[in-house]
N, C-alpha and C. Protein backbone atom coordinates (compact mmCIF):
# COMPACT_ATOMS: atom_id res chain seq x y z
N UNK A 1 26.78 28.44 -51.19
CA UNK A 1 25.92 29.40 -50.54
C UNK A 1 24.88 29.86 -51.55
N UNK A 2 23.32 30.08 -50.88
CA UNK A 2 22.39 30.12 -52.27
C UNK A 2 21.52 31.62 -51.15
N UNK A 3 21.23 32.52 -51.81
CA UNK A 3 20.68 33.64 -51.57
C UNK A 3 19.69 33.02 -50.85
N UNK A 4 18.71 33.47 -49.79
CA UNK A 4 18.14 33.51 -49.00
C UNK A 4 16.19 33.22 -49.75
N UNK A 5 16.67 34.36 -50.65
CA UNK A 5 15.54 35.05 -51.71
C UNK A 5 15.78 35.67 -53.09
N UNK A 6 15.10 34.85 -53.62
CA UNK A 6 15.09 35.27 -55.69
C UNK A 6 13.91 36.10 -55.76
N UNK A 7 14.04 37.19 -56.14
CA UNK A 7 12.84 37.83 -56.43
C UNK A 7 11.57 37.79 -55.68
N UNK A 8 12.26 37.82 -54.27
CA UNK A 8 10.96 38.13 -53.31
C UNK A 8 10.98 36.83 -53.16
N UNK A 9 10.88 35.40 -53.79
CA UNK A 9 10.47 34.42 -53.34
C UNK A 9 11.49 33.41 -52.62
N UNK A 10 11.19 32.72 -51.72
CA UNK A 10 12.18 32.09 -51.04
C UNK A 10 12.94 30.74 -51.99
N UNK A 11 14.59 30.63 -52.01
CA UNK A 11 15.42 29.98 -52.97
C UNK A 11 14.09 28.70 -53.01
N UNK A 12 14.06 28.20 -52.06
CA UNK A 12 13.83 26.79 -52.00
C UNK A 12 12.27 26.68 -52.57
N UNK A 13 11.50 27.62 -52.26
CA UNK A 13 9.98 27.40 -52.82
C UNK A 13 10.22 27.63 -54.43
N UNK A 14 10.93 28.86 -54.40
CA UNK A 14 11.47 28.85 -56.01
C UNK A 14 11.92 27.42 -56.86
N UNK A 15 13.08 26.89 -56.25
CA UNK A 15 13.20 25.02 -56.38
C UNK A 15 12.20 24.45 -56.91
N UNK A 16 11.17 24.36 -55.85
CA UNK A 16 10.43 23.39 -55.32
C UNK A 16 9.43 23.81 -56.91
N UNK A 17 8.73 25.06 -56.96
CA UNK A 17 8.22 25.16 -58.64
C UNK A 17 8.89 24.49 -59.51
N UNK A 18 10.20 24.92 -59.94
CA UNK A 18 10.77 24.65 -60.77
C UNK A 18 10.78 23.17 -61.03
N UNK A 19 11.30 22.64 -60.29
CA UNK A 19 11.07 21.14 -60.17
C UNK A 19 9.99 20.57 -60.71
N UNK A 20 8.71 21.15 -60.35
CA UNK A 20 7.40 20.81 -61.29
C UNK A 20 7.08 20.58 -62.59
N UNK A 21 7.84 21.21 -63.62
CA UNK A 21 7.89 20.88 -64.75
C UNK A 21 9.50 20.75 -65.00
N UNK A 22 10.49 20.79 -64.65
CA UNK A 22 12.52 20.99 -65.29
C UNK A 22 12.84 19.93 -64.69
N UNK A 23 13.34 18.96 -65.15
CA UNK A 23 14.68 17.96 -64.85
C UNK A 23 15.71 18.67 -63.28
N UNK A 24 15.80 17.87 -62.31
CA UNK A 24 16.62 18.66 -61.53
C UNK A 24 18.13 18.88 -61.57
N UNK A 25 18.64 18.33 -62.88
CA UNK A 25 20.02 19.13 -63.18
C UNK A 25 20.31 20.72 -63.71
N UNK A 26 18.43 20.50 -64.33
CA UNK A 26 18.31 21.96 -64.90
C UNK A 26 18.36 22.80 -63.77
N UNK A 27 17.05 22.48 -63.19
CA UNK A 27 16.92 23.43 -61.95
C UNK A 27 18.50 24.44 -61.08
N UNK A 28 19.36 22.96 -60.69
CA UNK A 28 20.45 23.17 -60.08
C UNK A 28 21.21 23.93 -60.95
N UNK A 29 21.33 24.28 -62.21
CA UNK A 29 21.95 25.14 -63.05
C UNK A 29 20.86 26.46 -62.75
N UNK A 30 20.05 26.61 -63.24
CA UNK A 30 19.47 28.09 -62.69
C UNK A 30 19.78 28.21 -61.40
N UNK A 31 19.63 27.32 -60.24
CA UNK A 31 19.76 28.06 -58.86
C UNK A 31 21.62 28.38 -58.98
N UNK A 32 22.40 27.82 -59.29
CA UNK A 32 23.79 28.31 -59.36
C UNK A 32 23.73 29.64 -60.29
N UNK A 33 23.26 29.71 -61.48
CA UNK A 33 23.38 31.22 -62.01
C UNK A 33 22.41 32.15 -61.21
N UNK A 34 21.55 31.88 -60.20
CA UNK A 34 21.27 33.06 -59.78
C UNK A 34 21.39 33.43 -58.30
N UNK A 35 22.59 32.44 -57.79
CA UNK A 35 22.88 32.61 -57.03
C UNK A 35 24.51 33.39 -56.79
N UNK A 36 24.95 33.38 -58.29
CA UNK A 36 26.11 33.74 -59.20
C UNK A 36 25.67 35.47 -59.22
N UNK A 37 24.24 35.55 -59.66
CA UNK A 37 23.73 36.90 -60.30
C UNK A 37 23.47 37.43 -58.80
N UNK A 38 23.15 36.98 -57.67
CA UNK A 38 22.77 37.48 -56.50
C UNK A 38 24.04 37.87 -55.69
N UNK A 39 24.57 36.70 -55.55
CA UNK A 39 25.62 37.17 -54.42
C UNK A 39 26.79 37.57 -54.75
N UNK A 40 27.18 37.12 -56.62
CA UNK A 40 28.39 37.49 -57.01
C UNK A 40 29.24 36.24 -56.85
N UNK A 41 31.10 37.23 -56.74
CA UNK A 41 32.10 35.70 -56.90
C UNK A 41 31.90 35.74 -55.69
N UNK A 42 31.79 34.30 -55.09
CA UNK A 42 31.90 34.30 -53.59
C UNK A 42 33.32 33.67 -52.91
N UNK A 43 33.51 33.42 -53.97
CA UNK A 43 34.85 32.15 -54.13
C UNK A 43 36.28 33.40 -53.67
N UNK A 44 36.21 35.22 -53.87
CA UNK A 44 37.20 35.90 -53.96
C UNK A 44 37.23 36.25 -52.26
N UNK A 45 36.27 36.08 -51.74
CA UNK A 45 36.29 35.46 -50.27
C UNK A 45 36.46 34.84 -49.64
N UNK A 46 37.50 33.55 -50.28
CA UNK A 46 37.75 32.46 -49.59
C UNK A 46 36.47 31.02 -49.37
N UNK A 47 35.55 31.81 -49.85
CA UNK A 47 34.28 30.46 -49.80
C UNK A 47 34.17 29.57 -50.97
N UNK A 48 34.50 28.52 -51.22
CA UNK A 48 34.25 27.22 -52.13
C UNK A 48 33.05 27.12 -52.37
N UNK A 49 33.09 27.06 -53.86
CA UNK A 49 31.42 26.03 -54.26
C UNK A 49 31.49 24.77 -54.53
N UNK A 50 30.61 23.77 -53.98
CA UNK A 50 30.50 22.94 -54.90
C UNK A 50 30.36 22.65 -56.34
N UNK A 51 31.34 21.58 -56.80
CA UNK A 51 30.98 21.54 -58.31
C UNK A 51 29.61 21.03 -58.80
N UNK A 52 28.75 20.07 -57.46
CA UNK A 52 27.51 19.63 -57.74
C UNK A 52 26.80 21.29 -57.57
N UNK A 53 25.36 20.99 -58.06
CA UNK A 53 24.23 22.11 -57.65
C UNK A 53 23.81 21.44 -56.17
N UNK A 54 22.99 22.71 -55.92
CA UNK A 54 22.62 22.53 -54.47
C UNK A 54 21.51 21.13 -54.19
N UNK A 55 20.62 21.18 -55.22
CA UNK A 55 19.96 20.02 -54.86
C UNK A 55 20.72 18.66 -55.25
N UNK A 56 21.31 18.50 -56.12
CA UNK A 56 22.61 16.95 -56.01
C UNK A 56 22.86 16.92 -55.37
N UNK A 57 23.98 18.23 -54.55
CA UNK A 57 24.67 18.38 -53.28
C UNK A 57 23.44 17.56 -52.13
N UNK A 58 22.49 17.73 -51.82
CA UNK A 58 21.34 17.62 -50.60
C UNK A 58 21.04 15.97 -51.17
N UNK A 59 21.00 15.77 -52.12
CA UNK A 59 20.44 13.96 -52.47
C UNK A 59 21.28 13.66 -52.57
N UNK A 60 22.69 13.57 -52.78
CA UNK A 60 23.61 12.79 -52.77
C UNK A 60 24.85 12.42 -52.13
N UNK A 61 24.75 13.59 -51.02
CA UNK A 61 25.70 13.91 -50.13
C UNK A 61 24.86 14.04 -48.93
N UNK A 62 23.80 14.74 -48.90
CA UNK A 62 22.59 14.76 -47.52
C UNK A 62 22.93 15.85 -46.89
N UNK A 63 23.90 16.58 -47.56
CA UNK A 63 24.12 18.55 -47.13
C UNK A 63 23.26 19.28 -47.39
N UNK A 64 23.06 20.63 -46.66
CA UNK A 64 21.85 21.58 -47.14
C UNK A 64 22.82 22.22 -47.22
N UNK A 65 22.04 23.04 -48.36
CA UNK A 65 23.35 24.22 -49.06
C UNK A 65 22.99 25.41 -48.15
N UNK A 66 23.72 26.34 -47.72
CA UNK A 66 23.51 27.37 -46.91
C UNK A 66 23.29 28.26 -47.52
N UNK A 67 22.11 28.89 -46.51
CA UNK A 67 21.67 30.03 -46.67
C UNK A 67 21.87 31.73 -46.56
N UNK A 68 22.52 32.78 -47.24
CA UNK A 68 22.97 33.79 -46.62
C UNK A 68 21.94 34.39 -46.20
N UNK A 69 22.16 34.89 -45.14
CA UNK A 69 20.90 35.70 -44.29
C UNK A 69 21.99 37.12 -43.50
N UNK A 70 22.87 37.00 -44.41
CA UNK A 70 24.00 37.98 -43.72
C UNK A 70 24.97 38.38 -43.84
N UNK A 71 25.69 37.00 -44.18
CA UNK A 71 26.74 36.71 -43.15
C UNK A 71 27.73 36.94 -44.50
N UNK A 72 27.25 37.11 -45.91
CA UNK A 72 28.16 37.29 -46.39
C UNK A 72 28.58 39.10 -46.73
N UNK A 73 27.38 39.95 -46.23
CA UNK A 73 27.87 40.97 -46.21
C UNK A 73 28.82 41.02 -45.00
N UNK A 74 28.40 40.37 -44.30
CA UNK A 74 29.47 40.39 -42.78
C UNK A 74 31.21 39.85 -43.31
N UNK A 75 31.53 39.35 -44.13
CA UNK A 75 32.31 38.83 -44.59
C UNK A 75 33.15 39.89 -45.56
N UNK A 76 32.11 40.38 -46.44
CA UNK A 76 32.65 41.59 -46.96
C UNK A 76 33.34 42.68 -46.46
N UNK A 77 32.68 42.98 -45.63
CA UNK A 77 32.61 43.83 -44.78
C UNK A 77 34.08 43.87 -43.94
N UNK A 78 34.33 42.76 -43.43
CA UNK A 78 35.53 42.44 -42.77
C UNK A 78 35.58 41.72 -41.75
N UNK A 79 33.93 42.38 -41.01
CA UNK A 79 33.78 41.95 -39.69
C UNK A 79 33.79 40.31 -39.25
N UNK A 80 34.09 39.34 -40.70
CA UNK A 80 33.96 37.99 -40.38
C UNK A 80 34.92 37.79 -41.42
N UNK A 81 36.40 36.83 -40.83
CA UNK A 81 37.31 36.68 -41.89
C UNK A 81 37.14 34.88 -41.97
N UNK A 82 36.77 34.82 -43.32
CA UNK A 82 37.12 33.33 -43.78
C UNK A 82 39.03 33.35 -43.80
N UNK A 83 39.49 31.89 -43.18
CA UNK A 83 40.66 31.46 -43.22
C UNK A 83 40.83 30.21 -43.94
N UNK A 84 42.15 29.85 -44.20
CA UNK A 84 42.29 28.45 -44.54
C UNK A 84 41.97 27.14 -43.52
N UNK A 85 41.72 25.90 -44.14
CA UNK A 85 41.81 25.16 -42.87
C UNK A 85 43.08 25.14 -41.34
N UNK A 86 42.03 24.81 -39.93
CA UNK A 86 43.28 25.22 -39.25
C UNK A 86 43.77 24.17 -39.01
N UNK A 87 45.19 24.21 -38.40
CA UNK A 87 46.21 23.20 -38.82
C UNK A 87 46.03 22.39 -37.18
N UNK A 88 46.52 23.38 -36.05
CA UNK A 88 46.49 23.23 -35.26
C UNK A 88 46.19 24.40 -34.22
N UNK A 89 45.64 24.53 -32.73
CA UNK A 89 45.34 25.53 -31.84
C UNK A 89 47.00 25.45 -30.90
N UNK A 90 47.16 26.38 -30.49
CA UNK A 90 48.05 27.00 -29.55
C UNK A 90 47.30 27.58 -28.40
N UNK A 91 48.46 28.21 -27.58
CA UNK A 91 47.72 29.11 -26.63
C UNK A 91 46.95 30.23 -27.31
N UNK A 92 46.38 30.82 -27.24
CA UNK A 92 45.78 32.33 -27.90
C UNK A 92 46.33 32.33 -29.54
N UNK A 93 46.29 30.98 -30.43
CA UNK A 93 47.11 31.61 -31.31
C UNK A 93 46.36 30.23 -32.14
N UNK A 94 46.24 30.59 -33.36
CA UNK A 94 45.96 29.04 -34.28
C UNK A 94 46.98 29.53 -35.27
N UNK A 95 47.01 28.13 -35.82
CA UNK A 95 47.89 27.58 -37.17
C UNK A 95 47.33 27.27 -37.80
N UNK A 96 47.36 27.68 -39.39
CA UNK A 96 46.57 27.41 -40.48
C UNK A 96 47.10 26.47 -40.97
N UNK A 97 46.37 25.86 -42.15
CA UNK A 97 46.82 24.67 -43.21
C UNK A 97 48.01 25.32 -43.43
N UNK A 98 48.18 26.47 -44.41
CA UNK A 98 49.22 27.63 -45.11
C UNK A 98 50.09 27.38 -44.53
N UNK A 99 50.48 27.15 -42.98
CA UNK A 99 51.65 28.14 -42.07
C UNK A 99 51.60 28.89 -41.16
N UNK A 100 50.47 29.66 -41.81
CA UNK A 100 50.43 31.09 -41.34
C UNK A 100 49.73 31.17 -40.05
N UNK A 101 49.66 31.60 -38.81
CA UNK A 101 49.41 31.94 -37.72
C UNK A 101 49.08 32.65 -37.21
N UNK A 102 48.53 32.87 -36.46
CA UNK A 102 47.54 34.18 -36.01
C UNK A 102 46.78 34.32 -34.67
N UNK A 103 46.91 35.21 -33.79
CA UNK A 103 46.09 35.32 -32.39
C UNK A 103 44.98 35.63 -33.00
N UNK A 104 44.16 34.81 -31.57
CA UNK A 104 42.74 34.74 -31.74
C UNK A 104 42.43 35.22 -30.64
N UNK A 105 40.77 35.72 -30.37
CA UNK A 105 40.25 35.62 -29.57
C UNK A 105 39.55 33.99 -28.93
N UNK A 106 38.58 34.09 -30.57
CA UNK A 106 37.79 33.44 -30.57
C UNK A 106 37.42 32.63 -32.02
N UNK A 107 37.28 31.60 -32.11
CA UNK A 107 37.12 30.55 -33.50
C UNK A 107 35.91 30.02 -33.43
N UNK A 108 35.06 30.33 -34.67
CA UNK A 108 33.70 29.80 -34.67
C UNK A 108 33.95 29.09 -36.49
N UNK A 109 33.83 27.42 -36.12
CA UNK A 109 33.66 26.00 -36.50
C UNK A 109 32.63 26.26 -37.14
N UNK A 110 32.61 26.29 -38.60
CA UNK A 110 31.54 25.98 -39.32
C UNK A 110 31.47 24.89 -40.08
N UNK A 111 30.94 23.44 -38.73
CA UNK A 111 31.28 22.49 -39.26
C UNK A 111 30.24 21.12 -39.79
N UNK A 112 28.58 22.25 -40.04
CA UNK A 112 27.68 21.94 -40.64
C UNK A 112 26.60 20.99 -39.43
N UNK A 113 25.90 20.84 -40.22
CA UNK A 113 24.55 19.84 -39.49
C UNK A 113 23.88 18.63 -39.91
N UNK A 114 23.32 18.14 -39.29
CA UNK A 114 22.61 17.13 -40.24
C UNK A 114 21.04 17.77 -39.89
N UNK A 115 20.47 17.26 -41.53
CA UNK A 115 19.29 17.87 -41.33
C UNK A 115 18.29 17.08 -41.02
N UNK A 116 17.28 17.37 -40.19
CA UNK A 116 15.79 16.72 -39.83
C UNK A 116 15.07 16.71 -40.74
N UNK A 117 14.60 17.29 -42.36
CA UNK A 117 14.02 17.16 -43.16
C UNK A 117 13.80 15.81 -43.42
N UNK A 118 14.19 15.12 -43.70
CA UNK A 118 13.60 13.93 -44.00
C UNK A 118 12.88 13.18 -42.70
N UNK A 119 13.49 13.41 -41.79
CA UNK A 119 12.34 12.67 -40.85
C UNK A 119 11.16 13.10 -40.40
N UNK A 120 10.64 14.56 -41.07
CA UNK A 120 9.47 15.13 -40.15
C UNK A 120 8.62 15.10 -42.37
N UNK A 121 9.74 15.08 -43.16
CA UNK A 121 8.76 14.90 -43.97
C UNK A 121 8.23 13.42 -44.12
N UNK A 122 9.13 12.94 -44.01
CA UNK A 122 8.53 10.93 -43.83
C UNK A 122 7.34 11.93 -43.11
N UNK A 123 6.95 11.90 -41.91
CA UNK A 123 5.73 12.20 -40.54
C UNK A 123 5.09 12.40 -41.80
N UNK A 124 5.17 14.12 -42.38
CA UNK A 124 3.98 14.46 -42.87
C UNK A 124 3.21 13.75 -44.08
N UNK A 125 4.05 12.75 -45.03
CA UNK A 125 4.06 12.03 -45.99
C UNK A 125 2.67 10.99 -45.24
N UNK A 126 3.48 10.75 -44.36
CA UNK A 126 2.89 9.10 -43.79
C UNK A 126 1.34 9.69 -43.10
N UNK A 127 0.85 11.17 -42.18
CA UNK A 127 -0.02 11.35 -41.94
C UNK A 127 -1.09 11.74 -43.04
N UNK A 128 -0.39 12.50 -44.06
CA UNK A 128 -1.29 12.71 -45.29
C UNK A 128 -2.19 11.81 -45.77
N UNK A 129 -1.07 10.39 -45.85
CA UNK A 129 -1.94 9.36 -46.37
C UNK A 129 -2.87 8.89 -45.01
N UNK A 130 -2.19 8.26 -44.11
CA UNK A 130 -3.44 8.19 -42.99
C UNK A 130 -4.88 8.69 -43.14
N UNK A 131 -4.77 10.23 -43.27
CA UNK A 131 -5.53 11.41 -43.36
C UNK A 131 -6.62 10.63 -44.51
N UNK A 132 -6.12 10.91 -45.92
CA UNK A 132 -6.61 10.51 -46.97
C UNK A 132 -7.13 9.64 -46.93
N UNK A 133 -6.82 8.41 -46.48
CA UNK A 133 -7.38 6.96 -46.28
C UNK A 133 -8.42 6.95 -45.28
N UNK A 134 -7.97 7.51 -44.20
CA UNK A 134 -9.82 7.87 -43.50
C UNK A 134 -10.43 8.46 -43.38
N UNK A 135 -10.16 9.54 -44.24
CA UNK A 135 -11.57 10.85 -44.28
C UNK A 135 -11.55 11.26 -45.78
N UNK A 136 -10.73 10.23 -46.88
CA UNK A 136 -10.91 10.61 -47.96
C UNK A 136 -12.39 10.65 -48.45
N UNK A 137 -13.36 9.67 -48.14
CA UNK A 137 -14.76 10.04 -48.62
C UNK A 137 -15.11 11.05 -48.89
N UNK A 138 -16.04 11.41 -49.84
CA UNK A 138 -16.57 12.59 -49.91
C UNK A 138 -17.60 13.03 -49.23
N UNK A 139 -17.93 11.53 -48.97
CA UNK A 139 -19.16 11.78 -47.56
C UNK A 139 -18.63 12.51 -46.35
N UNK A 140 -17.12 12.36 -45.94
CA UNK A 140 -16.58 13.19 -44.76
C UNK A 140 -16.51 11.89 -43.91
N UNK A 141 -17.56 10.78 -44.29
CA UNK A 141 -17.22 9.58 -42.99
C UNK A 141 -16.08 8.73 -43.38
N UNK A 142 -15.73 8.05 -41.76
CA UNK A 142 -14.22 7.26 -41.87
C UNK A 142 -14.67 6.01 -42.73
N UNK A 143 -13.94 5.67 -42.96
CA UNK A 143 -13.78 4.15 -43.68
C UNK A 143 -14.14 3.29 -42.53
């Protein structure tokens, strides 16, 4: 989980600088310490980090690291309990990995996405150049 916002600026545009001049193992080490310095242990909540950084995690696995926009004060808070994996559903009742069991109302699966980023940036990649190639003149006329 990577804060939403570093200092006013959004995680990922923050990245996306950094990247400009740092190696991206570096990068992924600052975004883990200040996502360490932002949100704290997140791990005493039951939430796992990856041992990769978020951008390895996204190139090498094709996960987007999530964003808190909330949900971990909601977590704090109480109003949202992380559990262990569940084992199995019952009537009104799940089974955890643990054993342990518990009535439910309701179970909300956070069981990720695949992301469209790469296919709408291919688009914009591929129109750029289009773009460039026929109105690159400086005259303004097409090729």
């Amino acid at each position: 989980m990577l804060p939403r916002e570093v200092f006013g600026k959004s995680t990922f545009e923050l990245a996306t600088l950094m990247l400009q001049w740092l190696p991206l193992w570096l990068v992924d080490r600052i975004l883990l310490v200040l996502a360490w310095l932002v949100l704290g242990n997140i791990e005493k909540f039951g939430l796992k980090r990856p041992s990769e950084g978020p951008l390895t995690w996204k190139n090498t696995k094709g996960k987007t690291p999530v964003l808190d926009i909330g949900t971990l004060d909601k977590i704090r808070s109480g109003d949202i309990k992380v559990v262990p994996a569940i084992k199995r559903f019952t009537h009104g009742c799940v089974e955890l990995a643990n054993g342990e069991k518990q009535d439910v109302d309701a179970v909300v699966l956070a069981t990720g996405y695949r992301s469209n980023v790469p296919s709408w940036l291919k688009v914009r990649i591929c129109l750029h150049f289009v773009f460039s190639q026929s109105f690159g003149k400086k005259s303004g006329s097409r090729k």
